[in-house]
PDB file of N, CA and C in Angstrom:
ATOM      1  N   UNK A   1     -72.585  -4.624   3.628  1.00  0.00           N
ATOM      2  CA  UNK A   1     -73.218  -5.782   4.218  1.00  0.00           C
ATOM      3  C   UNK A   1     -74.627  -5.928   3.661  1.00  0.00           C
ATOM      4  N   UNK A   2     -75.412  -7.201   3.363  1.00  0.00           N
ATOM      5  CA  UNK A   2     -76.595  -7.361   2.910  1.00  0.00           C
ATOM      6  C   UNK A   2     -77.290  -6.749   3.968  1.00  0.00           C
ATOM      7  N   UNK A   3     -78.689  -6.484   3.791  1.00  0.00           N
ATOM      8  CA  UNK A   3     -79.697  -5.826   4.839  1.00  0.00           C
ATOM      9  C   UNK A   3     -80.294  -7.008   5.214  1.00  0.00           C
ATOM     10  N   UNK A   4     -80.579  -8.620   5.175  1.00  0.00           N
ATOM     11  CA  UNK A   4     -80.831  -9.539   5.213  1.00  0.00           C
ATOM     12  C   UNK A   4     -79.984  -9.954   6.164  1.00  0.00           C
ATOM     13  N   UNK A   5     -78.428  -9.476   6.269  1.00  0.00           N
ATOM     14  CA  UNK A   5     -77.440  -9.766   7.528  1.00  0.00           C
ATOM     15  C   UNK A   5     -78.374  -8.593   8.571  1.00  0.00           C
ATOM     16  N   UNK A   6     -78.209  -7.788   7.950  1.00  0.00           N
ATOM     17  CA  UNK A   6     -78.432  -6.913   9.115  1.00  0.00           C
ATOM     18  C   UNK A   6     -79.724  -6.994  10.338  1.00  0.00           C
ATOM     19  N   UNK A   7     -80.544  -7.498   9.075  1.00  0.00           N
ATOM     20  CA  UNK A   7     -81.718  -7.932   9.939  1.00  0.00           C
ATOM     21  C   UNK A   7     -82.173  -9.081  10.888  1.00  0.00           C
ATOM     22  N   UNK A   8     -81.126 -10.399  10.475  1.00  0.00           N
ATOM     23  CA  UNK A   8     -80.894 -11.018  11.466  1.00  0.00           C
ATOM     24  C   UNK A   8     -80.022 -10.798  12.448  1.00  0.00           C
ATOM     25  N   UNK A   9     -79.272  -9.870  12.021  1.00  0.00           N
ATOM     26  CA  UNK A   9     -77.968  -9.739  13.578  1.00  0.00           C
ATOM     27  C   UNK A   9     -78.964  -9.104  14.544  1.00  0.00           C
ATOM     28  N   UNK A  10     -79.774  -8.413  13.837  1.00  0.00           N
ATOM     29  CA  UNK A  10     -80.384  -7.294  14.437  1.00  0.00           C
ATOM     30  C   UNK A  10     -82.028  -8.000  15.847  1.00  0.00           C
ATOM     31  N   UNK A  11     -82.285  -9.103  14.853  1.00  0.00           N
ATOM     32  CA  UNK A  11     -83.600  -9.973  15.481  1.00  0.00           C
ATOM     33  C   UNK A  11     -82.988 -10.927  16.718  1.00  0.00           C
ATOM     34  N   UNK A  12     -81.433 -10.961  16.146  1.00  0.00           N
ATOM     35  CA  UNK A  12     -80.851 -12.122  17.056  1.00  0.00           C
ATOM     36  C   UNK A  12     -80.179 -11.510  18.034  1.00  0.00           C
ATOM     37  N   UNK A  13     -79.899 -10.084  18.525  1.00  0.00           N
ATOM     38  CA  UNK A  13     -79.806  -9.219  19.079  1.00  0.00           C
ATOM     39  C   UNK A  13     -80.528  -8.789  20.098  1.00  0.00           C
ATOM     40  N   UNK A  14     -81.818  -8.247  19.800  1.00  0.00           N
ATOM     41  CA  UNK A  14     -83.095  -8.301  20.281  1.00  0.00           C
ATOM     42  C   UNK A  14     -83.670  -9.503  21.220  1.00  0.00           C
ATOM     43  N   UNK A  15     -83.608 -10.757  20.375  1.00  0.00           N
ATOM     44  CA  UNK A  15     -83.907 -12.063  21.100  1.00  0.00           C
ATOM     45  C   UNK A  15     -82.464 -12.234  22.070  1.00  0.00           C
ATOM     46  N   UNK A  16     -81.492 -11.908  22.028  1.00  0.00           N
ATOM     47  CA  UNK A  16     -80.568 -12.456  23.390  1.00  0.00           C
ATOM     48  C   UNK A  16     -80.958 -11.434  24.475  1.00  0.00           C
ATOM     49  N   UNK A  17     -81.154  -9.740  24.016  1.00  0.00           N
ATOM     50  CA  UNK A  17     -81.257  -9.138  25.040  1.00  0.00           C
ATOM     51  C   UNK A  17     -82.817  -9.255  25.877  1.00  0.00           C
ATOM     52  N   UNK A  18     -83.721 -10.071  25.227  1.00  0.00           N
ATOM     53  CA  UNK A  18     -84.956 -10.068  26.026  1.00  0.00           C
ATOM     54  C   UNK A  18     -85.139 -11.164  26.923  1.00  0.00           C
ATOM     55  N   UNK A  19     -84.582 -12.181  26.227  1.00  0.00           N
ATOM     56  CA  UNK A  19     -84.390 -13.383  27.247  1.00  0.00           C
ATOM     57  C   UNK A  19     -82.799 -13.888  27.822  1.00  0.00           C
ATOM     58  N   UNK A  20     -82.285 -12.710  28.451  1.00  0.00           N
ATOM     59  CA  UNK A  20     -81.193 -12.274  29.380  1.00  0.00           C
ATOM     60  C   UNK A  20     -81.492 -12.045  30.574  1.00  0.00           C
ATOM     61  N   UNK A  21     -82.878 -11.711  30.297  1.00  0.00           N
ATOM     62  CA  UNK A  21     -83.540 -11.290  31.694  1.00  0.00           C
ATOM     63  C   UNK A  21     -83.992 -12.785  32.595  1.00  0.00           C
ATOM     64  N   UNK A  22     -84.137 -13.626  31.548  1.00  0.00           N
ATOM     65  CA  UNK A  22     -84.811 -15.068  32.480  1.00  0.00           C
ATOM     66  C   UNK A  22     -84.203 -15.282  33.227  1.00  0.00           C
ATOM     67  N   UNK A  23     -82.565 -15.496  33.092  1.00  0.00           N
ATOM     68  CA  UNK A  23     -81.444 -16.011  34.034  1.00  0.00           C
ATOM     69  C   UNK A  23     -81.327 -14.854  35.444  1.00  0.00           C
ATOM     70  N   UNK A  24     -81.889 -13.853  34.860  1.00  0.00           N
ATOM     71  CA  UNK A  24     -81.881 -12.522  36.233  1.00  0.00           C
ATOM     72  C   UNK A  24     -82.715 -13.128  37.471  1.00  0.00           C
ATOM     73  N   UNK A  25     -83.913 -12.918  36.341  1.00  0.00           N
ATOM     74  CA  UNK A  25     -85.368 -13.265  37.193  1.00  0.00           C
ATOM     75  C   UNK A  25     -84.898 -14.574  38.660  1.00  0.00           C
ATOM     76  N   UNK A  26     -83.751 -15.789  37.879  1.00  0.00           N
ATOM     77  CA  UNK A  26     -83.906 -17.019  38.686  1.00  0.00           C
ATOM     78  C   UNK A  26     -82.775 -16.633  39.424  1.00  0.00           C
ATOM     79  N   UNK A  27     -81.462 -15.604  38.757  1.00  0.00           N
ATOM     80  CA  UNK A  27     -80.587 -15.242  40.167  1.00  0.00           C
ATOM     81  C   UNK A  27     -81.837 -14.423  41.513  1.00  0.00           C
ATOM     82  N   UNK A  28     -82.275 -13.820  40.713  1.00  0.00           N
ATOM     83  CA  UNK A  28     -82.963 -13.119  41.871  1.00  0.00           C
ATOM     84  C   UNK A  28     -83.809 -14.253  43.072  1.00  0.00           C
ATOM     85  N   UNK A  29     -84.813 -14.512  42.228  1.00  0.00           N
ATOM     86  CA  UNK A  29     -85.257 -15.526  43.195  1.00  0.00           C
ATOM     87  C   UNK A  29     -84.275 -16.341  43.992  1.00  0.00           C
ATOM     88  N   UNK A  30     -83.539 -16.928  43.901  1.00  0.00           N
ATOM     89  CA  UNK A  30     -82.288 -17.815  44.451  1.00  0.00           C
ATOM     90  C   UNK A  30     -81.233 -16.654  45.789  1.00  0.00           C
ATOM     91  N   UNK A  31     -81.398 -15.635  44.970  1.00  0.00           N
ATOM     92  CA  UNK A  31     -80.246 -14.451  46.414  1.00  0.00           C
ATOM     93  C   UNK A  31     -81.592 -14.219  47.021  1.00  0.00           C
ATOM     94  N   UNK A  32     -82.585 -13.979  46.798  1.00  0.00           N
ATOM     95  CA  UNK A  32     -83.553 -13.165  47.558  1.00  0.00           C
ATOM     96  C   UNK A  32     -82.935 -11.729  47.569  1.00  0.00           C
ATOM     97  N   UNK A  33     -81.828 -11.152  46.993  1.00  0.00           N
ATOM     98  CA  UNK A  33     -81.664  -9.532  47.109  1.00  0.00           C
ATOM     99  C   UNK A  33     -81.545  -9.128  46.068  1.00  0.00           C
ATOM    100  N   UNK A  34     -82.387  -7.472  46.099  1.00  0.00           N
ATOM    101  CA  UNK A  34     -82.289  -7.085  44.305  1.00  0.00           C
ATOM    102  C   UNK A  34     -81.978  -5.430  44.651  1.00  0.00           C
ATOM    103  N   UNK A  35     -81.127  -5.318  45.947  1.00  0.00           N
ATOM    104  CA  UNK A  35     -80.745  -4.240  46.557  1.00  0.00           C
ATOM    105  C   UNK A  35     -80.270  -3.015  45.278  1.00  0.00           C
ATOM    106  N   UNK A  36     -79.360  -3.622  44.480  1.00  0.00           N
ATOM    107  CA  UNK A  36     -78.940  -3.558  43.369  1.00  0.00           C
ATOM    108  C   UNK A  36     -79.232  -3.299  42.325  1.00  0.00           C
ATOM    109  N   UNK A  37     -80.323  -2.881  41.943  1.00  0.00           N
ATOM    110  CA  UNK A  37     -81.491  -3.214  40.532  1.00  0.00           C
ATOM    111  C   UNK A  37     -82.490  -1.764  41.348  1.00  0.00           C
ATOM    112  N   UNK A  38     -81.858  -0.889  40.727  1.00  0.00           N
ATOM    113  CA  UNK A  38     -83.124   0.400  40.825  1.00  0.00           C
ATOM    114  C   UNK A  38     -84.345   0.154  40.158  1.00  0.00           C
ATOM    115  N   UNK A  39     -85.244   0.539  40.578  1.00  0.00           N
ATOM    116  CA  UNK A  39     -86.623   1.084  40.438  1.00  0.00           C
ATOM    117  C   UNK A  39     -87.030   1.747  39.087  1.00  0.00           C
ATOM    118  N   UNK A  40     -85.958   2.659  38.800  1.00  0.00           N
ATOM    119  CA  UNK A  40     -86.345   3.225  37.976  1.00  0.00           C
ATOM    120  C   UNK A  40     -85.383   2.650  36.582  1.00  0.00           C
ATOM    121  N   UNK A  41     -84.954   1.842  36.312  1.00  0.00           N
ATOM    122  CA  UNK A  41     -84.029   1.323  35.630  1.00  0.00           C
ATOM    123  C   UNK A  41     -85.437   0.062  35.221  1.00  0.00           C
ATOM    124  N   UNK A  42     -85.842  -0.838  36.089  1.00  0.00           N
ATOM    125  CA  UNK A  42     -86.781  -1.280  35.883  1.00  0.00           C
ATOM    126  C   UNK A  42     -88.140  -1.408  35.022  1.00  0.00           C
ATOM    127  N   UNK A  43     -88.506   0.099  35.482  1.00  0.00           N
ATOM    128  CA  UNK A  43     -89.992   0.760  35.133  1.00  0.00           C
ATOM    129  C   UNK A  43     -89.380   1.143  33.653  1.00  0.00           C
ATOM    130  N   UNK A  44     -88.000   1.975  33.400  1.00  0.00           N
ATOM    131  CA  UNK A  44     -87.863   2.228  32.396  1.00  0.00           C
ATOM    132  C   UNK A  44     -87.865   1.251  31.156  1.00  0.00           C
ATOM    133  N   UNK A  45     -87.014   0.197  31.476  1.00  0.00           N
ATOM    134  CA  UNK A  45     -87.371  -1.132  30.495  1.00  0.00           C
ATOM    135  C   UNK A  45     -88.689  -1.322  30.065  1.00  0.00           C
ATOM    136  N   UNK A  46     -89.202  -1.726  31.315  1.00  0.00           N
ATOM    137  CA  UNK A  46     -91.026  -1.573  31.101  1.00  0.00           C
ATOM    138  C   UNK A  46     -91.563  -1.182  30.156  1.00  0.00           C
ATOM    139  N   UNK A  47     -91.193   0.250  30.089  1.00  0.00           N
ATOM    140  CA  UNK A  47     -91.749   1.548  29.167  1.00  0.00           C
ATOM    141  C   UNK A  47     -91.217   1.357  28.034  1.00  0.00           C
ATOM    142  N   UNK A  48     -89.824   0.787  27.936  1.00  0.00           N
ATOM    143  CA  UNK A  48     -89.536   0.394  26.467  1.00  0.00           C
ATOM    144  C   UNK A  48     -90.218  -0.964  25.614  1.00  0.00           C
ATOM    145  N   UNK A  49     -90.403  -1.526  26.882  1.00  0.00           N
ATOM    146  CA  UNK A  49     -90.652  -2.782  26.160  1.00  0.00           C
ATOM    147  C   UNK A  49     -92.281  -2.973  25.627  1.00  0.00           C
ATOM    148  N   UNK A  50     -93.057  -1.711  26.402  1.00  0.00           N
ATOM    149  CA  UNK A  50     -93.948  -1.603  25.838  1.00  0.00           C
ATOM    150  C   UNK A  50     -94.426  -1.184  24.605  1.00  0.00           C
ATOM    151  N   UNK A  51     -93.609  -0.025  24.175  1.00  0.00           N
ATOM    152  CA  UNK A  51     -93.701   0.735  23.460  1.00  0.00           C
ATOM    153  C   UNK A  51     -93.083  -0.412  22.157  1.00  0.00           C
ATOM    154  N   UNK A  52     -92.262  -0.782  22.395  1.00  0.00           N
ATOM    155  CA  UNK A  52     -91.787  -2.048  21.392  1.00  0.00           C
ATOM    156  C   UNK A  52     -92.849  -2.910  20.939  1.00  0.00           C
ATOM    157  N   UNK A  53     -93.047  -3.398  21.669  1.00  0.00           N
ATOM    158  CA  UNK A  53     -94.509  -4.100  21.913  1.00  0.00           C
ATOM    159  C   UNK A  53     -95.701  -4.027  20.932  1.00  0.00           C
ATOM    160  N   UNK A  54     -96.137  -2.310  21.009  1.00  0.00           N
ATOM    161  CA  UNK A  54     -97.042  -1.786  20.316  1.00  0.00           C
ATOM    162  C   UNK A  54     -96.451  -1.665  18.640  1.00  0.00           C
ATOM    163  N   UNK A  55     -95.079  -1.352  18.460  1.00  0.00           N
ATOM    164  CA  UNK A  55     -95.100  -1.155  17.028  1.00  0.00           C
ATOM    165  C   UNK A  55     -94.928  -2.470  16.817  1.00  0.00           C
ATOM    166  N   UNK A  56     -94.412  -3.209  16.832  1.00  0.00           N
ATOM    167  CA  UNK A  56     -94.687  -4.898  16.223  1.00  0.00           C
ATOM    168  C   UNK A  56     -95.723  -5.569  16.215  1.00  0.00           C
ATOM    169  N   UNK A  57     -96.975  -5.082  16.914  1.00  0.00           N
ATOM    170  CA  UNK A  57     -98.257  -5.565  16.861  1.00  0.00           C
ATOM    171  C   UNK A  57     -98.563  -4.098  15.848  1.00  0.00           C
ATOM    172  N   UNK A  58     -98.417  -3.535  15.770  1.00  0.00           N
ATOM    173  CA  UNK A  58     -98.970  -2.236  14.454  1.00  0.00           C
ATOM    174  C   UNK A  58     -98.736  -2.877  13.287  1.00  0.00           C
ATOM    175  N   UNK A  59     -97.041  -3.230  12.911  1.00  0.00           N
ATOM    176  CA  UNK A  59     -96.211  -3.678  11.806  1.00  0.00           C
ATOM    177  C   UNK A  59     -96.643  -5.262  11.367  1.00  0.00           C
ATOM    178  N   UNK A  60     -97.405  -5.284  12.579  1.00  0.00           N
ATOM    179  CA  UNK A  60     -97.736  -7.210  12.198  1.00  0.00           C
ATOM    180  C   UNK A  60     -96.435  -8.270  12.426  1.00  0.00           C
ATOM    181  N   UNK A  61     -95.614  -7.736  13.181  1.00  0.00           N
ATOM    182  CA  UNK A  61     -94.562  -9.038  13.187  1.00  0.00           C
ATOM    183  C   UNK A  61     -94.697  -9.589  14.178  1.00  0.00           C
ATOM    184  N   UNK A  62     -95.475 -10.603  13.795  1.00  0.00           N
ATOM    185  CA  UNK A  62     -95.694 -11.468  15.507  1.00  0.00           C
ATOM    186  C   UNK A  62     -94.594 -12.289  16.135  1.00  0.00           C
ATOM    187  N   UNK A  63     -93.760 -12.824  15.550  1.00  0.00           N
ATOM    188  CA  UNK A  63     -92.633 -13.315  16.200  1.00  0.00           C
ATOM    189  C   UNK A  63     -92.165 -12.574  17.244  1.00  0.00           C
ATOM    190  N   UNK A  64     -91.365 -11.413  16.350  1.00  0.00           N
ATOM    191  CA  UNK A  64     -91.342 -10.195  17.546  1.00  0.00           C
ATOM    192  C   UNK A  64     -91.728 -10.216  19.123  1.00  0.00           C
ATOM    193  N   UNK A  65     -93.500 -10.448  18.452  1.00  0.00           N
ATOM    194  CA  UNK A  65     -94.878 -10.101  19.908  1.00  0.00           C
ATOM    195  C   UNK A  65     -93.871 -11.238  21.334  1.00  0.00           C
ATOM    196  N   UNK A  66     -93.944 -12.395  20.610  1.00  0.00           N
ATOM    197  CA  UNK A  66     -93.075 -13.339  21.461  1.00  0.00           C
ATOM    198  C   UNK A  66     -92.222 -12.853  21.877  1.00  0.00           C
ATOM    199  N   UNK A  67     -91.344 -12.194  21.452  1.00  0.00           N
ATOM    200  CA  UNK A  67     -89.700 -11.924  22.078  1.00  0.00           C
ATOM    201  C   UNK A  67     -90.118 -10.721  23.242  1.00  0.00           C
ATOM    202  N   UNK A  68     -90.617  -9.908  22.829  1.00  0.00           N
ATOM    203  CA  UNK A  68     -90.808  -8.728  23.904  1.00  0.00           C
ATOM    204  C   UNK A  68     -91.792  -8.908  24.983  1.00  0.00           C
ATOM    205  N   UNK A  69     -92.898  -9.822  24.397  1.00  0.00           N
ATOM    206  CA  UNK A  69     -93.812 -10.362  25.793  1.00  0.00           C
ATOM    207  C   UNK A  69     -92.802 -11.237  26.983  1.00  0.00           C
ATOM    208  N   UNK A  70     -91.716 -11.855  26.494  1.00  0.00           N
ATOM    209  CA  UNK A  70     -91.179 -12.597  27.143  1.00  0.00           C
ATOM    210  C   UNK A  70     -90.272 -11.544  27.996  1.00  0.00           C
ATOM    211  N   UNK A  71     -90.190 -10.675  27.140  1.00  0.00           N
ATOM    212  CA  UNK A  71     -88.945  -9.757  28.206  1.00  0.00           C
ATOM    213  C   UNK A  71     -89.566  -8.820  29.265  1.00  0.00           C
ATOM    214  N   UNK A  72     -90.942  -8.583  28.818  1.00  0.00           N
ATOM    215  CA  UNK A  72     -91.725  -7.663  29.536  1.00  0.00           C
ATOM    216  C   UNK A  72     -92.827  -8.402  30.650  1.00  0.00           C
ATOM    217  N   UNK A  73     -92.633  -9.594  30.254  1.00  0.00           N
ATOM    218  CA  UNK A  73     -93.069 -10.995  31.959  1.00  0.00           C
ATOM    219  C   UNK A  73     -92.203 -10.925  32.651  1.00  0.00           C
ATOM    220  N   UNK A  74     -90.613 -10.822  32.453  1.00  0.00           N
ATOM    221  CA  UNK A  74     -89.560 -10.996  33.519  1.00  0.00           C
ATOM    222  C   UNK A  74     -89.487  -9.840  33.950  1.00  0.00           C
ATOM    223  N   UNK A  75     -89.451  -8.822  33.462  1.00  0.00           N
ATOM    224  CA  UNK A  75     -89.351  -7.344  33.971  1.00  0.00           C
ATOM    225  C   UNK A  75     -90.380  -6.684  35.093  1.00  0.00           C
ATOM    226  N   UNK A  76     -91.645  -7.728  34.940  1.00  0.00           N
ATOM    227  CA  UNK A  76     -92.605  -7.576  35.884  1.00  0.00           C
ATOM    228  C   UNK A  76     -92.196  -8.046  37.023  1.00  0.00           C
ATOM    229  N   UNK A  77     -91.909  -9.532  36.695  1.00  0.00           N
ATOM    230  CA  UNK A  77     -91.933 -10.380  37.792  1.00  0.00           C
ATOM    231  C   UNK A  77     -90.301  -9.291  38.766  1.00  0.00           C
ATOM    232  N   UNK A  78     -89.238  -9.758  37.962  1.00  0.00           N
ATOM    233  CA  UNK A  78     -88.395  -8.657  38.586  1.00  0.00           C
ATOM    234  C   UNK A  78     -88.889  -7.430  39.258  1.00  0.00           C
ATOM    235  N   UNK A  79     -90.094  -6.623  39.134  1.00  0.00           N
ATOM    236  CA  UNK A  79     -90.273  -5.357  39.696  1.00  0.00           C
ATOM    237  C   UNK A  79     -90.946  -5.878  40.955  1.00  0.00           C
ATOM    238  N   UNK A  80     -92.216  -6.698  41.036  1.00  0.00           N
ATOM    239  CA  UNK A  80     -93.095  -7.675  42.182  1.00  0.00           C
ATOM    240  C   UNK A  80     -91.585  -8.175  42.656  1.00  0.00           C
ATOM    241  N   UNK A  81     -90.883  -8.946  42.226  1.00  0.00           N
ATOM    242  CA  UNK A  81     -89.834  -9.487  42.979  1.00  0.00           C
ATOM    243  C   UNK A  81     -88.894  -8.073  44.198  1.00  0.00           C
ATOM    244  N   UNK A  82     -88.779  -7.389  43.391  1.00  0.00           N
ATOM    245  CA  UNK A  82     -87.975  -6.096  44.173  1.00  0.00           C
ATOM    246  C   UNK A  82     -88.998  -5.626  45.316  1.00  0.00           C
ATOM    247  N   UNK A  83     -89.810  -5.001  45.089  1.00  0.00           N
ATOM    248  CA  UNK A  83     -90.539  -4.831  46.077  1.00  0.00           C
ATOM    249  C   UNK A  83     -90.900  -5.746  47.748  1.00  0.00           C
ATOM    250  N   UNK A  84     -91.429  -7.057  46.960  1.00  0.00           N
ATOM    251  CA  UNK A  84     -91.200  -7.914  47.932  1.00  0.00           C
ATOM    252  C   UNK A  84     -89.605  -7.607  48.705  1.00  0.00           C
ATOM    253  N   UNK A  85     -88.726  -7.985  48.072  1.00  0.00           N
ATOM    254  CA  UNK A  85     -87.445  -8.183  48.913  1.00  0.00           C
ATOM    255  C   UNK A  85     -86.951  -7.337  49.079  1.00  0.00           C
ATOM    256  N   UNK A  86     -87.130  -6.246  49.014  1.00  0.00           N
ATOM    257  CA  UNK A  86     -86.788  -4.877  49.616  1.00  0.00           C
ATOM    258  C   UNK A  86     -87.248  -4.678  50.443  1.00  0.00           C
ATOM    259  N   UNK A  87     -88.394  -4.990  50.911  1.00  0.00           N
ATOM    260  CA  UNK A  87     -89.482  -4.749  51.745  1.00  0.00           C
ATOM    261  C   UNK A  87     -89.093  -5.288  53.268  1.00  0.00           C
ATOM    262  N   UNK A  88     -88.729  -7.280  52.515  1.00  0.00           N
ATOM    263  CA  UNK A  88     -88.583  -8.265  53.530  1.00  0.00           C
ATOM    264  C   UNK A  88     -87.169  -7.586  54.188  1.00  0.00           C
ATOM    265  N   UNK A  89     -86.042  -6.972  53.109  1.00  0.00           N
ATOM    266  CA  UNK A  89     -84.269  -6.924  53.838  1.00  0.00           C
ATOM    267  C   UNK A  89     -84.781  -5.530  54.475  1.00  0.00           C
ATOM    268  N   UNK A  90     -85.282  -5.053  54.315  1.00  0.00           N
ATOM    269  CA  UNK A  90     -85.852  -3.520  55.538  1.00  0.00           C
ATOM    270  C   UNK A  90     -86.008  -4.103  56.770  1.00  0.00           C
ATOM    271  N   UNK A  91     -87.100  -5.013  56.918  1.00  0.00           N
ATOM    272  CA  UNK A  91     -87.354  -5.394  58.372  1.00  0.00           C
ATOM    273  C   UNK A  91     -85.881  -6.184  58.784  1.00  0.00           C
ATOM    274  N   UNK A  92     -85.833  -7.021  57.637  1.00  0.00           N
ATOM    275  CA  UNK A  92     -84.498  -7.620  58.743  1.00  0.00           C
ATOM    276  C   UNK A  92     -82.959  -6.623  59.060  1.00  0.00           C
ATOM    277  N   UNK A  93     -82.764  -5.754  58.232  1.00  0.00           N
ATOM    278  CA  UNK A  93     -81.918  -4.561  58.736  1.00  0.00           C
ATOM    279  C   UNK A  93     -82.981  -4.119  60.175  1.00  0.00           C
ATOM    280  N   UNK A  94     -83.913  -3.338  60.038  1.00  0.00           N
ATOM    281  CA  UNK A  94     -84.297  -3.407  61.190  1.00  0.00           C
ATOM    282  C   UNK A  94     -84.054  -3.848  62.841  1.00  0.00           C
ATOM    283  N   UNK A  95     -84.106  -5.345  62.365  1.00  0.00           N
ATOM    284  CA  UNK A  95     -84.177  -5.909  63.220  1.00  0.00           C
ATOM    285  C   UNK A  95     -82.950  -6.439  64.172  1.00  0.00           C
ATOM    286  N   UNK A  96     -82.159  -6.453  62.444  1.00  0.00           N
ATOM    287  CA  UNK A  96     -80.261  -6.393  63.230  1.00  0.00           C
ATOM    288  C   UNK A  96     -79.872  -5.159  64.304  1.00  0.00           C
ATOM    289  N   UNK A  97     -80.545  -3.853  63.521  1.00  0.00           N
ATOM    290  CA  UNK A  97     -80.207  -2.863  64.723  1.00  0.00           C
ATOM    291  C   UNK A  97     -80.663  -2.730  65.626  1.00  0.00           C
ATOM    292  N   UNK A  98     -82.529  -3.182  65.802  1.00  0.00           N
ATOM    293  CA  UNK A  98     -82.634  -3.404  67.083  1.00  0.00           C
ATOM    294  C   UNK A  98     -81.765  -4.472  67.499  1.00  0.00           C
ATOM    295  N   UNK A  99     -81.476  -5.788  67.855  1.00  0.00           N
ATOM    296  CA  UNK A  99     -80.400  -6.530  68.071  1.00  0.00           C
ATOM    297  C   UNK A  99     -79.258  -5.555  68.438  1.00  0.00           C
ATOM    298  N   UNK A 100     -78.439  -5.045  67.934  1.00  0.00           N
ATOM    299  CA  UNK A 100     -77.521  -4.510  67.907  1.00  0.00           C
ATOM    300  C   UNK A 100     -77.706  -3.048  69.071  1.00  0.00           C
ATOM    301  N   UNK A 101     -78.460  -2.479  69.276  1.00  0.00           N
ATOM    302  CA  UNK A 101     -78.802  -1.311  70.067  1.00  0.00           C
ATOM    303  C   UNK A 101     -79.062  -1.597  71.660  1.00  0.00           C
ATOM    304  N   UNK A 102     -79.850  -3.147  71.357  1.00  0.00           N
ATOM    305  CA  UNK A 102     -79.841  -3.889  72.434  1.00  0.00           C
ATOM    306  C   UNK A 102     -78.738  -3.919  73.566  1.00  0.00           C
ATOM    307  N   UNK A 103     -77.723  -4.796  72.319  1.00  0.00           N
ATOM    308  CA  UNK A 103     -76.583  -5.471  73.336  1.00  0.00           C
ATOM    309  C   UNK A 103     -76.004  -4.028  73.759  1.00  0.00           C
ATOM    310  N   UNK A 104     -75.919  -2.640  73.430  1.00  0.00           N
ATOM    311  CA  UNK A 104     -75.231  -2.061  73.418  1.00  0.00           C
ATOM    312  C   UNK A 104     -75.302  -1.211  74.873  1.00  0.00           C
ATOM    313  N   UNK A 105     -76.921  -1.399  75.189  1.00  0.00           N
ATOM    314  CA  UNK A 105     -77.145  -1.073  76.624  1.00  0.00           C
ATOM    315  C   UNK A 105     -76.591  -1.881  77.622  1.00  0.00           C
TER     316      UNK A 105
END
Protein backbone atom coordinates (compact mmCIF):
# COMPACT_ATOMS: atom_id res chain seq x y z
CA UNK A 1 0.00 0.00 0.00
CA UNK A 2 1.34 3.65 -0.68
CA UNK A 3 2.29 5.45 2.72
CA UNK A 4 0.26 8.45 1.28
CA UNK A 5 -2.87 5.80 1.67
CA UNK A 6 -1.77 5.10 4.83
CA UNK A 7 -1.55 8.43 6.01
CA UNK A 8 -4.81 9.47 5.10
CA UNK A 9 -6.68 6.38 6.36
CA UNK A 10 -4.74 7.08 9.24
CA UNK A 11 -5.72 11.26 9.63
CA UNK A 12 -9.25 10.19 8.60
CA UNK A 13 -9.27 7.77 11.39
CA UNK A 14 -8.13 10.05 13.96
CA UNK A 15 -10.63 12.81 12.71
CA UNK A 16 -13.81 10.30 13.01
CA UNK A 17 -12.60 9.09 16.37
CA UNK A 18 -12.27 12.72 17.87
CA UNK A 19 -15.35 14.10 16.69
CA UNK A 20 -17.45 10.88 17.78
CA UNK A 21 -17.41 12.35 20.88
CA UNK A 22 -19.71 15.51 19.76
CA UNK A 23 -22.75 13.26 19.19
CA UNK A 24 -21.90 11.76 22.96
CA UNK A 25 -21.53 15.11 24.48
CA UNK A 26 -25.44 15.99 22.93
CA UNK A 27 -26.75 12.28 23.88
CA UNK A 28 -25.59 13.14 27.19
CA UNK A 29 -26.98 16.41 27.61
CA UNK A 30 -30.47 15.22 26.19
CA UNK A 31 -30.59 11.72 28.84
CA UNK A 32 -29.18 13.80 31.59
CA UNK A 33 -27.46 10.22 32.66
CA UNK A 34 -23.82 9.33 32.20
CA UNK A 35 -24.24 6.53 34.95
CA UNK A 36 -22.45 4.57 32.33
CA UNK A 37 -19.26 6.43 31.32
CA UNK A 38 -16.56 5.82 34.18
CA UNK A 39 -14.41 8.36 35.51
CA UNK A 40 -11.57 6.88 34.81
CA UNK A 41 -12.14 5.93 31.17
CA UNK A 42 -12.73 9.67 30.84
CA UNK A 43 -9.63 11.21 32.58
CA UNK A 44 -7.80 8.56 30.64
CA UNK A 45 -8.79 9.94 27.14
CA UNK A 46 -7.92 13.25 28.62
CA UNK A 47 -4.41 12.09 29.22
CA UNK A 48 -4.24 10.81 25.78
CA UNK A 49 -5.50 13.48 24.13
CA UNK A 50 -3.18 15.57 25.73
CA UNK A 51 -0.26 14.02 25.21
CA UNK A 52 -1.38 13.90 21.42
CA UNK A 53 -1.83 17.31 21.59
CA UNK A 54 1.72 18.12 22.62
CA UNK A 55 3.49 16.06 19.85
CA UNK A 56 1.57 17.75 16.98
CA UNK A 57 2.24 21.12 18.33
CA UNK A 58 6.19 19.82 18.69
CA UNK A 59 5.91 18.24 14.93
CA UNK A 60 4.14 21.47 13.75
CA UNK A 61 1.02 19.85 12.32
CA UNK A 62 -1.54 22.19 13.05
CA UNK A 63 -4.43 20.66 11.43
CA UNK A 64 -3.97 17.90 13.76
CA UNK A 65 -4.00 20.87 16.81
CA UNK A 66 -7.78 21.18 15.48
CA UNK A 67 -8.75 17.60 15.56
CA UNK A 68 -7.56 16.82 19.12
CA UNK A 69 -8.55 20.27 20.65
CA UNK A 70 -11.93 19.34 19.45
CA UNK A 71 -11.85 15.94 21.07
CA UNK A 72 -10.29 17.14 24.23
CA UNK A 73 -13.38 20.16 24.60
CA UNK A 74 -15.91 17.27 24.53
CA UNK A 75 -14.07 15.10 26.87
CA UNK A 76 -14.12 17.99 29.30
CA UNK A 77 -17.39 19.02 28.88
CA UNK A 78 -18.37 15.14 29.21
CA UNK A 79 -16.30 14.92 32.58
CA UNK A 80 -18.19 18.62 34.09
CA UNK A 81 -21.21 16.91 32.50
CA UNK A 82 -20.73 13.53 34.67
CA UNK A 83 -20.14 15.02 37.70
CA UNK A 84 -22.99 17.32 37.56
CA UNK A 85 -25.40 14.35 36.81
CA UNK A 86 -24.13 12.01 38.98
CA UNK A 87 -24.34 14.24 41.58
CA UNK A 88 -28.06 15.47 40.59
CA UNK A 89 -29.27 11.14 40.06
CA UNK A 90 -27.66 10.63 43.82
CA UNK A 91 -30.07 12.99 45.38
CA UNK A 92 -32.88 11.84 43.38
CA UNK A 93 -32.10 8.00 44.21
CA UNK A 94 -32.04 9.42 47.53
CA UNK A 95 -34.97 10.74 47.57
CA UNK A 96 -36.93 7.74 45.92
CA UNK A 97 -35.80 5.79 49.02
CA UNK A 98 -36.68 8.18 51.32
CA UNK A 99 -40.20 8.06 49.48
CA UNK A 100 -40.07 4.54 49.50
CA UNK A 101 -39.02 3.90 53.38
CA UNK A 102 -41.75 6.25 54.03
CA UNK A 103 -44.69 4.42 52.65
CA UNK A 104 -43.24 1.42 54.18
CA UNK A 105 -43.97 2.56 57.79
Amino acid sequence: MDKIILTYLTLFAIFITNFAFIPLVFEVIQQKFTSNIPYLTIILLICAQIIFLFIVIYKTYYYHVFIYVTGLICLSILLFLKKYYDKKNTKIIKVIKNDVYIEEE
